[in-house]
N, C-alpha and C. Protein backbone atom coordinates (compact mmCIF):
# COMPACT_ATOMS: atom_id res chain seq x y z
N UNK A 1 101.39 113.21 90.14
CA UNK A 1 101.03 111.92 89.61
C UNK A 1 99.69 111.53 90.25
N UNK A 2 99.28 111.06 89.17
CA UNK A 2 97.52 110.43 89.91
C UNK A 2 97.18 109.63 90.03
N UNK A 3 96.39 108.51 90.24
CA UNK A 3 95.95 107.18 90.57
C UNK A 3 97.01 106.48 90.94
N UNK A 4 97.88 106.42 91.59
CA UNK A 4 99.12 105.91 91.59
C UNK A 4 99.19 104.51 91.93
N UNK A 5 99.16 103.23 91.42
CA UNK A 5 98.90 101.57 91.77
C UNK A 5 100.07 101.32 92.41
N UNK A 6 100.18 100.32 93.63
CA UNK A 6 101.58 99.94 93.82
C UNK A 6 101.87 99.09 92.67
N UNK A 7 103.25 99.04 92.26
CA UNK A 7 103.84 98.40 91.43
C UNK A 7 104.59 96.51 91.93
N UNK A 8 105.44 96.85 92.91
CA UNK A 8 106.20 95.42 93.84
C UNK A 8 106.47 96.12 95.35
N UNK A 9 106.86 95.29 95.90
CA UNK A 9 106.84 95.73 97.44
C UNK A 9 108.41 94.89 97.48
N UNK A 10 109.65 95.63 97.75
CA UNK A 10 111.24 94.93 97.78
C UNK A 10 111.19 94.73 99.06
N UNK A 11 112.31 93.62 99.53
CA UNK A 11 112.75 93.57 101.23
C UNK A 11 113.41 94.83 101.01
N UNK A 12 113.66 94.98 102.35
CA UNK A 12 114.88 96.24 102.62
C UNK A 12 116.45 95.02 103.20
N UNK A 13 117.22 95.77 102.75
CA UNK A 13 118.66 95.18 103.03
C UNK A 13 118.66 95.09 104.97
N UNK A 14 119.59 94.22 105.00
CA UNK A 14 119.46 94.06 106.16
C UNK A 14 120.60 94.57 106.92
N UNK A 15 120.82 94.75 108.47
CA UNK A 15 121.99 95.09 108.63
C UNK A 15 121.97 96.60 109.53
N UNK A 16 120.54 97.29 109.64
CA UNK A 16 120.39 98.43 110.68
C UNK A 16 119.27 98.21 111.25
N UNK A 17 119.91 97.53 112.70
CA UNK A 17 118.87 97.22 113.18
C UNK A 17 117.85 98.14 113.73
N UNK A 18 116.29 97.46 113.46
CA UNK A 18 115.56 98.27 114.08
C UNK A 18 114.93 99.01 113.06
N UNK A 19 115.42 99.39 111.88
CA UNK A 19 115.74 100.51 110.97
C UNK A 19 115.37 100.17 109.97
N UNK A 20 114.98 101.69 109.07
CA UNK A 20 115.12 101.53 107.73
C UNK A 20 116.61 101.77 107.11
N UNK A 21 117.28 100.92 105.86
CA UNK A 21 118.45 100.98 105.57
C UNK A 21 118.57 102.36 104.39
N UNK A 22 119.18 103.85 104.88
CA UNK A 22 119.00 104.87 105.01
C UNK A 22 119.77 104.52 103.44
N UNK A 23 121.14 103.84 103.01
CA UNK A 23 121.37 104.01 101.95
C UNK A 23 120.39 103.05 100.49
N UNK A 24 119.72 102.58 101.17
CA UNK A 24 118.93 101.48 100.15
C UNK A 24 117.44 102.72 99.75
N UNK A 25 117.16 103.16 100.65
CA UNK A 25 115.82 104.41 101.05
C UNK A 25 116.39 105.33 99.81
N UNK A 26 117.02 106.02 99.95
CA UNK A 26 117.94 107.11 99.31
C UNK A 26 118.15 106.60 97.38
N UNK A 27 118.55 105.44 97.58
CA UNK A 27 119.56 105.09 96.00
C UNK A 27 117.57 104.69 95.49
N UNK A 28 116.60 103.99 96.16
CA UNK A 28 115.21 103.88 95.79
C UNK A 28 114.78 105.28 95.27
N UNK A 29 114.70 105.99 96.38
CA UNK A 29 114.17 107.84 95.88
C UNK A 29 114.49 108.19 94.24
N UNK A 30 116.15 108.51 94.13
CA UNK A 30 116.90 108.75 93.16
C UNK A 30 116.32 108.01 92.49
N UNK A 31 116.27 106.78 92.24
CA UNK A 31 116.23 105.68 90.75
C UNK A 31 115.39 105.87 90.80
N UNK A 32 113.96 105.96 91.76
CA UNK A 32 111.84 105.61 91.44
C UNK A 32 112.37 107.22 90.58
N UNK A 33 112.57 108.17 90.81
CA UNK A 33 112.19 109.57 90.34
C UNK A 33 112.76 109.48 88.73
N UNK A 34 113.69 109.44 88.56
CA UNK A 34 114.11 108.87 87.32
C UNK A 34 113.26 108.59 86.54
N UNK A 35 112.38 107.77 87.23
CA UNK A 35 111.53 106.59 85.91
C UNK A 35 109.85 107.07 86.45
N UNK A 36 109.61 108.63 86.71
CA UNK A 36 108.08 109.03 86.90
C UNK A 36 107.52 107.88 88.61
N UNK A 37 108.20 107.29 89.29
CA UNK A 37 107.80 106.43 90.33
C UNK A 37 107.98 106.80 91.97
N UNK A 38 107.37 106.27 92.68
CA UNK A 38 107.93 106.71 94.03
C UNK A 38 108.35 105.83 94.51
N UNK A 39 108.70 105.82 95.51
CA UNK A 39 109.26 104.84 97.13
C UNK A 39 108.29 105.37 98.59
N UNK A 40 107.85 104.28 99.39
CA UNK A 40 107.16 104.51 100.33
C UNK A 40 107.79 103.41 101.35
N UNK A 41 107.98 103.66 102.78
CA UNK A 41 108.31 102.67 103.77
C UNK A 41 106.87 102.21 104.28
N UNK A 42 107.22 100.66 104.16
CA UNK A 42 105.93 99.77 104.82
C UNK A 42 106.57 99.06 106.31
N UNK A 43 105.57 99.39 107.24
CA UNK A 43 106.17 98.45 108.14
C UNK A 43 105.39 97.00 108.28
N UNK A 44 105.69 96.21 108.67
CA UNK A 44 104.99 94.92 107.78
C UNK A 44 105.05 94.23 109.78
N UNK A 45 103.82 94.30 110.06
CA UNK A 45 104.03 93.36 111.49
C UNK A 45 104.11 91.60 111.40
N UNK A 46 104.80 91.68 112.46
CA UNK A 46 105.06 90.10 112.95
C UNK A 46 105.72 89.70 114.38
N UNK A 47 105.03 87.87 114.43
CA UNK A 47 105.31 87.43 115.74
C UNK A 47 106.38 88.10 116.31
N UNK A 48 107.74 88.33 115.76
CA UNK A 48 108.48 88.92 116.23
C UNK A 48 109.03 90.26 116.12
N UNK A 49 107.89 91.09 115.80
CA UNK A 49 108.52 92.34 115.75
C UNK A 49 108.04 92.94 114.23
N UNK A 50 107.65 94.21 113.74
CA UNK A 50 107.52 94.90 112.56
C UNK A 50 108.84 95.15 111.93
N UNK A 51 108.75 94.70 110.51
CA UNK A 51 110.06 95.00 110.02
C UNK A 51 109.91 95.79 108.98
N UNK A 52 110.65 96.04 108.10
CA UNK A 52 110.34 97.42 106.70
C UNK A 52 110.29 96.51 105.68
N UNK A 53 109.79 97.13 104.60
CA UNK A 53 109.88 96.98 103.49
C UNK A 53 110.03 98.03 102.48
N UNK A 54 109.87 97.94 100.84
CA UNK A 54 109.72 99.56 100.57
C UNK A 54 109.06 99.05 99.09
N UNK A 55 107.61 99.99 99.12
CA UNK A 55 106.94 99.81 98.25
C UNK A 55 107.10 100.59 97.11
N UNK A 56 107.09 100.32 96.08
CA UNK A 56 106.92 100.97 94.44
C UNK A 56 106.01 101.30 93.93
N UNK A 57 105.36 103.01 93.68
CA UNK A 57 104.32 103.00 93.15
C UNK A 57 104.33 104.03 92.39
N UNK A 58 103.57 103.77 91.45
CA UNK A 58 103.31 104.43 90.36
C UNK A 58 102.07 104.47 89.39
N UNK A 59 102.04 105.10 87.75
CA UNK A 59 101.00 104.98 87.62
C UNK A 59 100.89 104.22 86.19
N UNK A 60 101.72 103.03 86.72
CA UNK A 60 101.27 102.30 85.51
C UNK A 60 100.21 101.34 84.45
N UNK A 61 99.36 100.89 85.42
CA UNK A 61 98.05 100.58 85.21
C UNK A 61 96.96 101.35 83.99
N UNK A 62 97.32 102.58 84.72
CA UNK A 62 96.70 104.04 83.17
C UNK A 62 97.30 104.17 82.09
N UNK A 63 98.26 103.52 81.88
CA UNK A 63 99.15 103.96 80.87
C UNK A 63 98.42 103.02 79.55
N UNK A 64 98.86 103.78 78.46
CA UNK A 64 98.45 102.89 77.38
C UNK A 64 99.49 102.40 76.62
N UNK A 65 99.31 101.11 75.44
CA UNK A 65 100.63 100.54 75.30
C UNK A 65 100.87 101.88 73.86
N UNK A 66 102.00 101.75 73.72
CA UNK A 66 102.91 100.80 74.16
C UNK A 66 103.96 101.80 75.35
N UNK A 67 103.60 102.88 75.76
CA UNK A 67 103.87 103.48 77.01
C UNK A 67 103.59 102.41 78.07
N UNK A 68 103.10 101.59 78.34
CA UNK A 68 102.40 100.96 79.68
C UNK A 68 103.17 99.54 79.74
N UNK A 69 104.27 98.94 78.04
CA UNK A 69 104.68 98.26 78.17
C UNK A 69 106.31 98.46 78.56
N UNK A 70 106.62 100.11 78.48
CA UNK A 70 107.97 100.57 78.94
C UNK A 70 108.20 100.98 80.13
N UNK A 71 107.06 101.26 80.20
CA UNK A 71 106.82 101.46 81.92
C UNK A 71 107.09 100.12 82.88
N UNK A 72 106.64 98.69 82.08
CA UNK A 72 106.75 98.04 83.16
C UNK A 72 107.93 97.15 82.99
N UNK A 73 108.99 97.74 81.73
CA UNK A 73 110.28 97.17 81.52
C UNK A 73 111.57 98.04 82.27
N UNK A 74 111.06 99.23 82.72
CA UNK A 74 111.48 100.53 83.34
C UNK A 74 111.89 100.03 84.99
N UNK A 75 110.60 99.32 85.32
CA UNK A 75 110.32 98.45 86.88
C UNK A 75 110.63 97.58 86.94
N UNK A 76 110.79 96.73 86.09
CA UNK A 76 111.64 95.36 85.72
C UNK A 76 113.29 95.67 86.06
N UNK A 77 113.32 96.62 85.37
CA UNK A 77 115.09 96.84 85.00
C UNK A 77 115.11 97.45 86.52
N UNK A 78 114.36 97.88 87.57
CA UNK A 78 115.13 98.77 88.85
C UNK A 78 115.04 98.08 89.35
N UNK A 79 113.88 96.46 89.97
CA UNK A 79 114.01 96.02 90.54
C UNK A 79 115.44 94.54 90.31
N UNK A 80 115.67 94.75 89.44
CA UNK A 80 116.87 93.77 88.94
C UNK A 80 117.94 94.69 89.32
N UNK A 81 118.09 96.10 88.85
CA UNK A 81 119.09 96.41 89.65
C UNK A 81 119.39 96.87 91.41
N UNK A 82 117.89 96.66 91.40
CA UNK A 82 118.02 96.90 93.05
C UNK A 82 118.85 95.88 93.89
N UNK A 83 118.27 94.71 93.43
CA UNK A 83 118.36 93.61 93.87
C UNK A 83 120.19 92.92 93.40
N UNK A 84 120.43 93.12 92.80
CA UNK A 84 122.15 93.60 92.36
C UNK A 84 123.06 94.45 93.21
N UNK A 85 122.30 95.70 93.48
CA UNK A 85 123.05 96.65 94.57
C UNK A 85 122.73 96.14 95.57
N UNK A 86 121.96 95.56 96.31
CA UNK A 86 121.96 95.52 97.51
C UNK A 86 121.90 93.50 97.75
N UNK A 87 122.16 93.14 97.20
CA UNK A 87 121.82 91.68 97.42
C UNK A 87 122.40 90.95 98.57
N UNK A 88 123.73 91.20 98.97
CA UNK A 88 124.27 90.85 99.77
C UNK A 88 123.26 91.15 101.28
N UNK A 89 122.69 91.61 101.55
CA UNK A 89 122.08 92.24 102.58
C UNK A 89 120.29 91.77 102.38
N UNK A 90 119.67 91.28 101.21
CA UNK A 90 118.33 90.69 100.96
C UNK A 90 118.55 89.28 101.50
């Protein structure tokens, strides 16, 4: 994949401390690959400490419609279900 734009940047679930949440990392991999996308860990600093996040990227920006408009209903629909699987913990 080439030019790859980030797409959204999700919290990570909470609940290992210190950590990236190894089953939220994993079920991201699986679902970004699915849909042509990746997953990347961000560590995001602060007053109290760097915490994770996990960025979405892909190459949807290049795309033309109406490919470029399924693409970003593709990212729509994972981050709704991300946020479903793991909500309890966001």
């Amino acid at each position: 994949m080439t030019g790859l734009g980030s797409w959204s940047t999700f919290d990570c679930p909470t609940g290992e401390k210190g950590g990236v949440p190894l089953s939220a990392l994993a079920w991201l991999e699986k679902e970004t690959e699915k849909i042509g996308a990746s997953v990347r860990v961000l560590w995001n600093p602060h007053d109290s400490g760097a915490y994770p996040s996990f960025e979405i990227d892909c190459d949807w920006e290049e795309l033309e419609e109406p490919e470029k408009g399924a693409k970003i209903n593709q990212l729509n629909d994972l981050e709704e279900r991300y946020i479903e699987t793991f909500k309890k913990g966001l």
